[in-house]
N, C-alpha and C. Protein backbone atom coordinates (compact mmCIF):
# COMPACT_ATOMS: atom_id res chain seq x y z
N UNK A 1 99.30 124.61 115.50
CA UNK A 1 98.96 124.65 114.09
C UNK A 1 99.51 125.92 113.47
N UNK A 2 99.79 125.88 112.21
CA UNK A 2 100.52 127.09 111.10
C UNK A 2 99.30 127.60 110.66
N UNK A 3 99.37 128.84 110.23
CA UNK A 3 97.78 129.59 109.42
C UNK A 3 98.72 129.75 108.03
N UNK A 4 97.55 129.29 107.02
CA UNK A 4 98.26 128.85 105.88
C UNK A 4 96.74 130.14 104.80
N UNK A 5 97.25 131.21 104.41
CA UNK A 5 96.51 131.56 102.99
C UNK A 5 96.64 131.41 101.80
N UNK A 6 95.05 130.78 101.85
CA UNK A 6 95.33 130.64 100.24
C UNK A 6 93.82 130.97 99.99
N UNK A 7 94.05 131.21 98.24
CA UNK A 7 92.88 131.74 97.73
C UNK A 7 92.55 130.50 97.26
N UNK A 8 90.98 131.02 97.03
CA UNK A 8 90.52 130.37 96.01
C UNK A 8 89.32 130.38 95.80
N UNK A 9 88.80 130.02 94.47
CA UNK A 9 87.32 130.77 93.22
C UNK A 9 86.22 131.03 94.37
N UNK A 10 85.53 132.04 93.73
CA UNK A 10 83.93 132.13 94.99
C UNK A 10 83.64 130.88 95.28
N UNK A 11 82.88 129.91 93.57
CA UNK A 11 82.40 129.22 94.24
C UNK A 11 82.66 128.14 94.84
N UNK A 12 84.42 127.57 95.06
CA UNK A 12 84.54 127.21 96.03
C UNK A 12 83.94 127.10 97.78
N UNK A 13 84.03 128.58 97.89
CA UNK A 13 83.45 129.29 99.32
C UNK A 13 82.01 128.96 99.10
N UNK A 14 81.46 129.31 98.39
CA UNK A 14 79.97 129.13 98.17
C UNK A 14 79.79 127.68 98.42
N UNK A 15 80.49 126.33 97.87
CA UNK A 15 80.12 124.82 98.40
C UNK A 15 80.26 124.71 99.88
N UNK A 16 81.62 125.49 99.85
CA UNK A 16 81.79 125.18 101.62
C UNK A 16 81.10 125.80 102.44
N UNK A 17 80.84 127.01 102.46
CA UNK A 17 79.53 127.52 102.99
C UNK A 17 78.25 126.90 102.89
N UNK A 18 77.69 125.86 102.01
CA UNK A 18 76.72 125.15 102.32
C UNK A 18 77.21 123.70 103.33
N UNK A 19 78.35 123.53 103.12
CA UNK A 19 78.62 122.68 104.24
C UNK A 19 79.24 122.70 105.61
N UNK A 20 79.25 124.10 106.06
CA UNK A 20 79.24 124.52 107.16
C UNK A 20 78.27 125.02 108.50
N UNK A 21 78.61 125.05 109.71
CA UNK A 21 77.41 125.77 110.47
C UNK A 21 76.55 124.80 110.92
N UNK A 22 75.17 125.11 111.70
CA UNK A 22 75.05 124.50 112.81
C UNK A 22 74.34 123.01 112.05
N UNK A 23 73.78 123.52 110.73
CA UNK A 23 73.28 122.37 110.18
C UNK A 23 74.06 121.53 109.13
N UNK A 24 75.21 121.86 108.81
CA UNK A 24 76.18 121.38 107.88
C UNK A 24 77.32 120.41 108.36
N UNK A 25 77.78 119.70 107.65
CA UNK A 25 78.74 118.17 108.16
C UNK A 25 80.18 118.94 108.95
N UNK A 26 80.31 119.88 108.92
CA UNK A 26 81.75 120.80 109.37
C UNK A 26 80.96 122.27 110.28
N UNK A 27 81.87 121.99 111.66
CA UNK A 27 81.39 123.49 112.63
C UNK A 27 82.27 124.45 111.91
N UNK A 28 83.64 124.63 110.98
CA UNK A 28 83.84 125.66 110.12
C UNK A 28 84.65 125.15 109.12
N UNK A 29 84.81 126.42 108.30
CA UNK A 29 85.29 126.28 106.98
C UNK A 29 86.71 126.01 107.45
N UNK A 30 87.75 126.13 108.37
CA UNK A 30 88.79 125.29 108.71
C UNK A 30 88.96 123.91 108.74
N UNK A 31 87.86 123.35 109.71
CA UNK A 31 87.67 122.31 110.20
C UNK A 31 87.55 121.41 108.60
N UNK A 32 86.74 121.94 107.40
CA UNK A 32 86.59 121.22 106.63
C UNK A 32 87.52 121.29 105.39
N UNK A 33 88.35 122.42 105.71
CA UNK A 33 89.74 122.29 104.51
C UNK A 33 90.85 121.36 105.06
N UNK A 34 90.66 121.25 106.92
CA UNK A 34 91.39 120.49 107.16
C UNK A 34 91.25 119.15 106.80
N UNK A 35 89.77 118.85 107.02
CA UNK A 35 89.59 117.50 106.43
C UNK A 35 89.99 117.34 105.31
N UNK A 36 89.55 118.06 103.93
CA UNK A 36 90.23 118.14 103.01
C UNK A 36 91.21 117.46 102.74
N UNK A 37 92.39 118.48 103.38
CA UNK A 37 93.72 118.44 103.01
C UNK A 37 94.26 117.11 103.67
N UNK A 38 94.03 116.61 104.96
CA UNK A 38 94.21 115.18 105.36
C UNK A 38 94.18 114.47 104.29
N UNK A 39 92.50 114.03 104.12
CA UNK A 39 91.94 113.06 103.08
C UNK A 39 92.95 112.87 101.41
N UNK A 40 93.35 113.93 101.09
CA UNK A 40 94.58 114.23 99.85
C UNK A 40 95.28 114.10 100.19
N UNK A 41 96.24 114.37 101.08
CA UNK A 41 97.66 114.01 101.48
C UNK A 41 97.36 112.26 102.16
N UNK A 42 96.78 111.72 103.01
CA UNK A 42 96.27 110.29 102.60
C UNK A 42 96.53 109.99 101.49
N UNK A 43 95.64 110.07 100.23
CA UNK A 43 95.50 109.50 99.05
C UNK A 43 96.90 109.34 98.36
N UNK A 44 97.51 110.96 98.34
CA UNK A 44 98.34 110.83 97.51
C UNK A 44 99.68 110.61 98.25
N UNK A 45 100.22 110.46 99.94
CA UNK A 45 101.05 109.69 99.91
C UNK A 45 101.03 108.02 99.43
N UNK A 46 99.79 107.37 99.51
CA UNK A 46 99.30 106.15 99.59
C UNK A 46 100.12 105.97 98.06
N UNK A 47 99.89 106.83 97.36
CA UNK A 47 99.89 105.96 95.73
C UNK A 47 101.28 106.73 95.83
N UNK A 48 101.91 107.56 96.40
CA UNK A 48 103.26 107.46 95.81
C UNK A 48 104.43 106.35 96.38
N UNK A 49 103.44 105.64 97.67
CA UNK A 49 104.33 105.02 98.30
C UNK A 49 103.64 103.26 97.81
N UNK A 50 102.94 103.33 96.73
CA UNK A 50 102.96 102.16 95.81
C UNK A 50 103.48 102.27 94.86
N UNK A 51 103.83 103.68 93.77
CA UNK A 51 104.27 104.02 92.97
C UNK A 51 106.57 103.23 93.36
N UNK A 52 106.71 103.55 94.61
CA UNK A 52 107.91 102.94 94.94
C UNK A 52 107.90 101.56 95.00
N UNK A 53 106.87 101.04 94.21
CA UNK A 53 106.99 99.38 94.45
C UNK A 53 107.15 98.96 93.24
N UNK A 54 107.81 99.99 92.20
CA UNK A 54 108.32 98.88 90.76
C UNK A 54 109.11 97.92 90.95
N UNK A 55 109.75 97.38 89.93
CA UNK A 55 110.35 95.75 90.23
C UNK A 55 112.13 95.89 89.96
N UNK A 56 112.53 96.31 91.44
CA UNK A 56 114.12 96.61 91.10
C UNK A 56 114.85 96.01 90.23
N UNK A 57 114.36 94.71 90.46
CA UNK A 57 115.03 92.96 89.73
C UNK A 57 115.51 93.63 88.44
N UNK A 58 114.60 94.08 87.73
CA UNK A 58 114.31 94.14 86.33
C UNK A 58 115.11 95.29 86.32
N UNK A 59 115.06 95.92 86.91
CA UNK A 59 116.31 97.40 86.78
C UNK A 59 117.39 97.34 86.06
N UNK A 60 118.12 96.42 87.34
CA UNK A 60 118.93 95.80 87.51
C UNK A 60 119.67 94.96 86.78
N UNK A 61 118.87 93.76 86.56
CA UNK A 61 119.08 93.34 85.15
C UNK A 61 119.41 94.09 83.66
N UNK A 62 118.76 95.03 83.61
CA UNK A 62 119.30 95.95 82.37
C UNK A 62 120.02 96.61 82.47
N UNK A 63 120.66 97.42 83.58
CA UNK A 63 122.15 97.83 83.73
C UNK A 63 122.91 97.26 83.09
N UNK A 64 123.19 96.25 83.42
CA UNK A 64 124.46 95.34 82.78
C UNK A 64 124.35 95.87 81.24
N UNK A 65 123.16 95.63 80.13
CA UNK A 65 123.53 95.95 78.98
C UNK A 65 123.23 97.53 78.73
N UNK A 66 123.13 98.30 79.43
CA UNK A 66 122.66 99.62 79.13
C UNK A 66 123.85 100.78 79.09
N UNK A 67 123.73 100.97 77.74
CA UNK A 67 124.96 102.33 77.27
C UNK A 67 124.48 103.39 77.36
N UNK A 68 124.76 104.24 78.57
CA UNK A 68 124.57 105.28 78.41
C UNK A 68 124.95 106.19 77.48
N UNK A 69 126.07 106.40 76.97
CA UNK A 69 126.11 107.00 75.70
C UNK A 69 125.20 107.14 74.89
N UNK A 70 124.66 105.90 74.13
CA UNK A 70 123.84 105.88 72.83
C UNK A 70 122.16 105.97 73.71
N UNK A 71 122.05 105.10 74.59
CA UNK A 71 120.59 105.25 75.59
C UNK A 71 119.82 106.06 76.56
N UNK A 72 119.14 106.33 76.90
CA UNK A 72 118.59 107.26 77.57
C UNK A 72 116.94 106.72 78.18
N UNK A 73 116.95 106.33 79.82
CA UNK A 73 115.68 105.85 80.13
C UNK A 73 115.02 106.92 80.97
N UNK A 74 113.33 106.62 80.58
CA UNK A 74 112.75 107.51 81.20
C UNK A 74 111.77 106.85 82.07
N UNK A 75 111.24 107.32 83.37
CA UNK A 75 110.37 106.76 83.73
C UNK A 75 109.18 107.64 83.33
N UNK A 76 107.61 106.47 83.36
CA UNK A 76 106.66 106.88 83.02
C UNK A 76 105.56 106.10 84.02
N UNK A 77 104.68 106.77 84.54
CA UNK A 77 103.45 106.43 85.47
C UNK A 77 102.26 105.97 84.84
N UNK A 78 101.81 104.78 84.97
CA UNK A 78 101.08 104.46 84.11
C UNK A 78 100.25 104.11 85.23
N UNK A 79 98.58 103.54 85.12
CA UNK A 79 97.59 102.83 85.94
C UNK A 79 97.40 101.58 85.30
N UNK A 80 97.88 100.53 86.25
CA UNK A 80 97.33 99.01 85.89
C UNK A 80 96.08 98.63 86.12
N UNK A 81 95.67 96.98 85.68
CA UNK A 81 94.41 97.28 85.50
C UNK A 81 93.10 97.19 87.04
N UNK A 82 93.96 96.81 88.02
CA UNK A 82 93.81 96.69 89.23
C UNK A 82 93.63 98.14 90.24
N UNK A 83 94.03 99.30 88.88
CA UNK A 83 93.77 100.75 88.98
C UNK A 83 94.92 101.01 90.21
N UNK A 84 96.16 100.13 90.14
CA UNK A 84 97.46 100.91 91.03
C UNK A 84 98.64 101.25 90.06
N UNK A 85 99.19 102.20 91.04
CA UNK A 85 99.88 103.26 90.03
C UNK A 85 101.55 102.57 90.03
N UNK A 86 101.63 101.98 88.79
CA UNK A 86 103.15 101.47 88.05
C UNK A 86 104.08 102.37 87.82
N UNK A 87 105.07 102.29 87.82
CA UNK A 87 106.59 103.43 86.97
C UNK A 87 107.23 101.93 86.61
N UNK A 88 107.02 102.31 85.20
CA UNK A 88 108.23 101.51 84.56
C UNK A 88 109.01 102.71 83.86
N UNK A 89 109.93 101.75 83.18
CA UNK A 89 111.16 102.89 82.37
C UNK A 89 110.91 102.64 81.01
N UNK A 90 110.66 103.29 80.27
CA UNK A 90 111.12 103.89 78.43
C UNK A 90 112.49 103.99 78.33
N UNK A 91 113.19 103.11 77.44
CA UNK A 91 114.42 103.52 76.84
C UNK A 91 114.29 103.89 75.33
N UNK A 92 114.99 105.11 75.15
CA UNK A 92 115.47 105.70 73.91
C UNK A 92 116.66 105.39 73.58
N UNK A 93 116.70 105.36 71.98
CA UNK A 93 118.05 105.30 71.05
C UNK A 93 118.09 107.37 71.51
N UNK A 94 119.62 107.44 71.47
CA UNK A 94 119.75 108.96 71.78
C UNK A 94 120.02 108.87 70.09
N UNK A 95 120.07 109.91 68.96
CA UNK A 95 120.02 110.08 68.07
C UNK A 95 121.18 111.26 67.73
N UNK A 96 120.67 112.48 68.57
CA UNK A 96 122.05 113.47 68.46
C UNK A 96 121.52 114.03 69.88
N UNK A 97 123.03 114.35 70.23
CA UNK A 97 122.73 115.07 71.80
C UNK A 97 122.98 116.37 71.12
N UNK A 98 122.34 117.31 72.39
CA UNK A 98 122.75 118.80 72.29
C UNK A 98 123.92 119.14 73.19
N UNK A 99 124.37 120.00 72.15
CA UNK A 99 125.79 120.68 72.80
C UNK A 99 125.65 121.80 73.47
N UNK A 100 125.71 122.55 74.41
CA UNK A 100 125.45 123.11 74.95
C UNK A 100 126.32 124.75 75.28
């Protein structure tokens, strides 16, 4: 294992200190940042690796008419109503580019 510092607010320490020790759900304050940090890196690979499940098809399909010149698409993360995480694309009219 790597030893990783980081700060952070008292009362952070102060929650985890009530959940540590001989009567608390974690034998130390490692043990329970590790859990932590598992449980989040879980979560949030989970939804970025649904977030890669937009609908290429449809991509694809709009290539063919899409001018880059005058257009410009953006993706945006939205929550459906099934509460999983979508990226579709926004296209803009470009209006004036900057010169640089």
């Amino acid at each position: 294992m790597k030893i990783v510092t980081v700060n952070v607010p008292e009362s952070y320490i102060d929650a985890i200190n009530k959940l540590i020790g001989e009567n608390g759900l974690y034998p130390s304050r490692s043990e329970l940042i590790r859990c932590a940090v598992r449980e989040f890196l879980l979560k949030e690979l989970k939804m970025a690796n649904n977030m890669l499940k937009y609908k290429e098809k449809q991509i694809d399909d709009f290539e063919e008419d899409y001018d880059q010149e005058n257009f410009v698409r953006v993706p945006v993360n939205t929550i459906n109503q099934k509460n999983e995480p979508i990226r579709e694309f926004k296209t803009y009219k470009i209006i004036k580019r900057l010169e640089y």
